[in-house]
C-alpha atoms as a PDB file:
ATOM      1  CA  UNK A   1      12.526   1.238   4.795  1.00  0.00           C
ATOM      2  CA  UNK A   2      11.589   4.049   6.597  1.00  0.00           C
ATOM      3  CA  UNK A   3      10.115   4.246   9.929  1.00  0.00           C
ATOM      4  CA  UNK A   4       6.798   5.481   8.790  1.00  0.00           C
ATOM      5  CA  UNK A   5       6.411   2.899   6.588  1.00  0.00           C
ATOM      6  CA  UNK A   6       7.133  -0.147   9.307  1.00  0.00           C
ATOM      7  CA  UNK A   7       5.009   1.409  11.724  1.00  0.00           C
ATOM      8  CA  UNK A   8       2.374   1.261   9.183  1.00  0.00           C
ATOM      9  CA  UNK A   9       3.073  -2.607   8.049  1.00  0.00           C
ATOM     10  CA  UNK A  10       3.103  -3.296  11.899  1.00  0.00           C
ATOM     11  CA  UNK A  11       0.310  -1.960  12.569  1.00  0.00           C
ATOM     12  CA  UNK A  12      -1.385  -4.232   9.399  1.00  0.00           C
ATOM     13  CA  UNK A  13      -0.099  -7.233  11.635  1.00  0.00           C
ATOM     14  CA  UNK A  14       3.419  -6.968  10.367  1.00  0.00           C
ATOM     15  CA  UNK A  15       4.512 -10.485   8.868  1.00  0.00           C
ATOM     16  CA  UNK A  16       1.388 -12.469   9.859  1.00  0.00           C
ATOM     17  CA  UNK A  17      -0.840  -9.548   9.069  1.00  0.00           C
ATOM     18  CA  UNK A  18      -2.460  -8.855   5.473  1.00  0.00           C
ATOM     19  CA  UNK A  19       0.485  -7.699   3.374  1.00  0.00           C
ATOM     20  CA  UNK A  20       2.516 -10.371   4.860  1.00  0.00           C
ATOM     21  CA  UNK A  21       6.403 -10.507   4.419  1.00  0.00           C
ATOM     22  CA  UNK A  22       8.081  -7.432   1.951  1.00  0.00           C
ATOM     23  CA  UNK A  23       8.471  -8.308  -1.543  1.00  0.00           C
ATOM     24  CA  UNK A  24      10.508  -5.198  -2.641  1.00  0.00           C
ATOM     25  CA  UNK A  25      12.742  -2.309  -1.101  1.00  0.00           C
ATOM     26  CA  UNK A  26      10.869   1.371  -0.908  1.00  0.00           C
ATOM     27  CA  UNK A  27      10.672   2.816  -3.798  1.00  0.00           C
ATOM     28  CA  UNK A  28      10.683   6.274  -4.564  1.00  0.00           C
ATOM     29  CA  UNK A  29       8.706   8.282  -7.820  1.00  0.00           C
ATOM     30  CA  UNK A  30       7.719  11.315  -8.398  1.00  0.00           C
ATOM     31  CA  UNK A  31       4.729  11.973  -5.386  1.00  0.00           C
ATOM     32  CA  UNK A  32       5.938   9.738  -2.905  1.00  0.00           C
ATOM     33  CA  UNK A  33       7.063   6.104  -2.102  1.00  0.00           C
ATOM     34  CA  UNK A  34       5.577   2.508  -1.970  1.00  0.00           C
ATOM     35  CA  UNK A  35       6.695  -0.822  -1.461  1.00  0.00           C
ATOM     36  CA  UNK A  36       4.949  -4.215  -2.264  1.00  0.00           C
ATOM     37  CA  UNK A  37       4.318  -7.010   0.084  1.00  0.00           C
ATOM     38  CA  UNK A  38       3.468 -10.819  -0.314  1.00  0.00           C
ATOM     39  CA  UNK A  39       0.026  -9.977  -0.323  1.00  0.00           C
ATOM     40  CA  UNK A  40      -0.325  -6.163  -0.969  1.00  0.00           C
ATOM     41  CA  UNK A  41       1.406  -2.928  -1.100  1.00  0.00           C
ATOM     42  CA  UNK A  42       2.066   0.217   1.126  1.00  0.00           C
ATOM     43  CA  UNK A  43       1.777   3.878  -0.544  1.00  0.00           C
ATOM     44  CA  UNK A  44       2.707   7.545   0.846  1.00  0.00           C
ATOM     45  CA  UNK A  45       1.908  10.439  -1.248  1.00  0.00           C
ATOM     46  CA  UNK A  46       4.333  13.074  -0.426  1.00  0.00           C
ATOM     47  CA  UNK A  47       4.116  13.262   3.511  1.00  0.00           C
ATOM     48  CA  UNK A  48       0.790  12.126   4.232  1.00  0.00           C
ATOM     49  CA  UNK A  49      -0.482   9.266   5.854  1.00  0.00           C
ATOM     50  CA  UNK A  50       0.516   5.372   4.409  1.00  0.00           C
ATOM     51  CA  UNK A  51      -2.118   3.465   3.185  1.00  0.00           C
ATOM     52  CA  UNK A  52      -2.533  -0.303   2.653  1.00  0.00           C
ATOM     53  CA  UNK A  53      -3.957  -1.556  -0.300  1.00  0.00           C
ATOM     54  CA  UNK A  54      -4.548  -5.392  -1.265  1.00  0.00           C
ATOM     55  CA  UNK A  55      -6.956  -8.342  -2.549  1.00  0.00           C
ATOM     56  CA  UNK A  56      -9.701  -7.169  -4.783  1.00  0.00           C
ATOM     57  CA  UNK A  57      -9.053  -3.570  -4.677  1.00  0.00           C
ATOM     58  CA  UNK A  58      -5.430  -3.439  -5.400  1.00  0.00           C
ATOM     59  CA  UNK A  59      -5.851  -5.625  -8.711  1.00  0.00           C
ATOM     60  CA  UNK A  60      -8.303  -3.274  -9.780  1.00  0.00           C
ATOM     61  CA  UNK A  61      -6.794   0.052  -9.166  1.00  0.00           C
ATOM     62  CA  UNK A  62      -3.657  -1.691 -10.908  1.00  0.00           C
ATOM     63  CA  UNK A  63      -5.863  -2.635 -14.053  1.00  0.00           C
ATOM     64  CA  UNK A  64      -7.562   1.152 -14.041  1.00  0.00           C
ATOM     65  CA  UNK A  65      -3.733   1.964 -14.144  1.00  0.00           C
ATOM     66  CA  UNK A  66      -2.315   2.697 -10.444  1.00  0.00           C
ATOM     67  CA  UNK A  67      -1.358   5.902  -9.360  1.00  0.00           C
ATOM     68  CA  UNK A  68      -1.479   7.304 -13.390  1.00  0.00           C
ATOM     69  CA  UNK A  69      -4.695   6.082 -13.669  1.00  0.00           C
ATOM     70  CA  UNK A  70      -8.011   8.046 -12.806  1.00  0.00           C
ATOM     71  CA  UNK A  71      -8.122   7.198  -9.037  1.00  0.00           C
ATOM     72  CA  UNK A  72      -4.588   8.139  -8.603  1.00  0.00           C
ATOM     73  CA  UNK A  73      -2.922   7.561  -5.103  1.00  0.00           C
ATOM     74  CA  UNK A  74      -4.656   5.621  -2.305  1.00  0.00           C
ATOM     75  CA  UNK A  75      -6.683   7.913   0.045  1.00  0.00           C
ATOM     76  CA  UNK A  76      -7.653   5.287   2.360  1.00  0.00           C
ATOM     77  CA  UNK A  77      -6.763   1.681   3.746  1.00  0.00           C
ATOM     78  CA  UNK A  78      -8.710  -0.748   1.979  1.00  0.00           C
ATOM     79  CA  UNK A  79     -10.454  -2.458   4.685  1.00  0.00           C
ATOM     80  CA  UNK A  80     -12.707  -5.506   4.729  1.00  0.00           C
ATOM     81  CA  UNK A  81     -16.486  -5.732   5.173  1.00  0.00           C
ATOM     82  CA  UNK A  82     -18.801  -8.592   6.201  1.00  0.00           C
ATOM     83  CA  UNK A  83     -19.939  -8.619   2.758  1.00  0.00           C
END
């Protein structure tokens, strides 16, 4: 794992955060890298920024097909709201 991506699960709360503990190694396709988690999954498109995605969001953009889908690579963190 590189050290982009465990500065980026640390600073999601590292094992006691959202993603919790890693599920898989890095893994590397054809516009960047991921790696899934307990309880979500990190993504990097080429060299930008990781993003976490998890709970509702992830199973959807999974179901709408991932990163070959329409919405294609995470822009943002998915982040929680009071509602």
């Amino acid at each position: 794992v590189g050290p982009i991506m465990i500065a980026a699960w640390n600073a999601a709360g590292g094992a006691a955060g959202v993603l919790g503990y890693p599920r898989t190694a890095l893994v590397t396709d054809v516009r960047g890298v991921h790696q899934a988690f307990l309880s979500g999954e990190l993504w990097q498109l080429g060299t930008g920024a990781v993003r976490r995605v998890h709970g509702p969001v992830l199973t959807a953009w999974k179901k709408a097909g991932g990163i070959t889908g329409a919405y294609g690579y995470p822009l943002t963190d998915t982040v929680s709201t009071p509602s």
